[in-house]
Structures are given as structure tokens and as C-alpha cells.
Protein backbone atom coordinates (compact mmCIF):
# COMPACT_ATOMS: atom_id res chain seq x y z
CA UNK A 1 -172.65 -185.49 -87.79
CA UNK A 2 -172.64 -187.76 -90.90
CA UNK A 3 -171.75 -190.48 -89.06
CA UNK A 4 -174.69 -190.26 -87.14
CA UNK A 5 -176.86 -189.82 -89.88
CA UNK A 6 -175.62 -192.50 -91.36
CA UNK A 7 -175.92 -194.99 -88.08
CA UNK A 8 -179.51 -193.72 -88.11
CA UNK A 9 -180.28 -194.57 -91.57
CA UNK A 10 -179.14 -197.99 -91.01
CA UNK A 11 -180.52 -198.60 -87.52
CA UNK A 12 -183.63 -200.86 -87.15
CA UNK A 13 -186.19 -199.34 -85.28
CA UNK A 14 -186.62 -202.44 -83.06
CA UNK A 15 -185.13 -206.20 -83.76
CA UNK A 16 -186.75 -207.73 -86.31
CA UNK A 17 -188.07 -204.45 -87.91
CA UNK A 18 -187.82 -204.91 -91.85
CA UNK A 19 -190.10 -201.49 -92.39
CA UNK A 20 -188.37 -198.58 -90.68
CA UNK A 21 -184.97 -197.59 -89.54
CA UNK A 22 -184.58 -194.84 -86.64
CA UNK A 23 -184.36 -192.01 -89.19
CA UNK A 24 -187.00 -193.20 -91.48
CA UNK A 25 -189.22 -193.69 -88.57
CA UNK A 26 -188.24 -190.21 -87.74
CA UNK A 27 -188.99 -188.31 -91.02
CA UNK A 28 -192.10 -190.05 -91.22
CA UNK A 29 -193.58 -188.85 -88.00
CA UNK A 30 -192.02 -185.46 -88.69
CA UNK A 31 -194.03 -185.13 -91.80
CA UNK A 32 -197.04 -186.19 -90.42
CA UNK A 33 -196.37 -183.12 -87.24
CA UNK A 34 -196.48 -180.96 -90.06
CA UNK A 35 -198.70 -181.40 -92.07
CA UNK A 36 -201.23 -181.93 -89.67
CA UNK A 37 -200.41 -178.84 -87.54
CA UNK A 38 -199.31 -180.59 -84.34
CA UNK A 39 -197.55 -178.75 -81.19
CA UNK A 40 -194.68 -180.01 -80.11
CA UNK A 41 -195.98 -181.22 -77.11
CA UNK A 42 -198.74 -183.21 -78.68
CA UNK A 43 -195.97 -184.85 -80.87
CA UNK A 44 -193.95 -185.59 -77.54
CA UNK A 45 -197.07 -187.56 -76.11
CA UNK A 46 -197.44 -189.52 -79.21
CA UNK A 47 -193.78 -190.49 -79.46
CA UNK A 48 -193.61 -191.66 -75.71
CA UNK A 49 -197.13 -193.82 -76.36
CA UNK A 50 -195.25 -195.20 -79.38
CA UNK A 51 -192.43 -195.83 -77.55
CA UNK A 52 -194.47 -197.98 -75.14
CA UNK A 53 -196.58 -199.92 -77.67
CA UNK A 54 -193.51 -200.90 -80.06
CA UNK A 55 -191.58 -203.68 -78.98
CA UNK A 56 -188.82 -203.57 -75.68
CA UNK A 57 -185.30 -201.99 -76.99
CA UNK A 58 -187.20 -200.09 -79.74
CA UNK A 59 -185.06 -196.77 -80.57
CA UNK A 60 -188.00 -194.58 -80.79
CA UNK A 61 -187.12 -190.83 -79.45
CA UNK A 62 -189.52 -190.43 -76.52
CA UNK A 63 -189.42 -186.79 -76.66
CA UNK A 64 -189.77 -183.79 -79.59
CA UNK A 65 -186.49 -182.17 -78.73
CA UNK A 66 -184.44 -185.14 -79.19
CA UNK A 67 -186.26 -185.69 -82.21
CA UNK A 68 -185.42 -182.17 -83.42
CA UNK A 69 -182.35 -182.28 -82.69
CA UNK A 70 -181.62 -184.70 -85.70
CA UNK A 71 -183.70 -182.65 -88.10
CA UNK A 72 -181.55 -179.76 -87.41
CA UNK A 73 -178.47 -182.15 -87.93
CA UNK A 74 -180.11 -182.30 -91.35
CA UNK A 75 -180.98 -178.72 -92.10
CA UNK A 76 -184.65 -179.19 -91.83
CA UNK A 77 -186.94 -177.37 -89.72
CA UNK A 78 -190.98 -177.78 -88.69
């Protein structure tokens, strides 16, 4: 588990990214889910549009679950 945390933290979210790793990217969307009162499958359809705008090989999570799945690694729930 904290190996993967830690690969995420350190991850760029595409080649040449200077801004955002995969779990930054992650908790940032996450926030903004919450505090704007998103469903789950509205934040699925914005991740997979993401997905497609950022750049090719981006490691965006395409889907909420996946997402979740690392939140829960972290002991946070939405």
C-alpha cells in the first residue's frame, strides 16, 4: 500500500508535466467532487473527457471506482 502511494506521489501525470503528479491530480479532483456535490457518475464522465484532452500516456483514472479505490488506500472517503 505505501509503496503505491508513494509511486503515485511521485508519478507525473503525463511527460513533461511539472504541475501535478497522479495523486495530486487525484486529490484535487476529489476535492472539487465534494465540495461541489457531484455523483459519482458525473465525476466518471469528467475523468474519461480529461483523460482524452490531456496528452497520450497521461495516467489519469478514467473511471470513479479506480479513483476511489486509492482514497480508501488512504483512509479518506467522499
Amino acid at each position: 500500500m505505501y509503496d503505491s502511494l508513494k509511486d503515485d506521489s511521485i508519478t507525473k501525470l503525463y511527460s513533461g508535466c511539472s504541475g501535478f503528479t497522479h495523486l495530486l491530480g487525484l486529490l484535487r479532483l476529489s476535492n472539487t467532487k465534494a465540495r461541489n456535490g457531484w455523483t459519482n457518475k458525473n465525476f466518471t464522465e469528467l475523468l474519461e473527457l480529461l483523460h482524452e484532452i490531456l496528452l497520450e500516456g497521461n495516467t489519469l483514472w478514467t473511471n470513479h471506482y479506480k479513483a476511489k479505490k486509492i482514497l480508501c488506500l488512504m483512509s479518506m472517503e467522499y
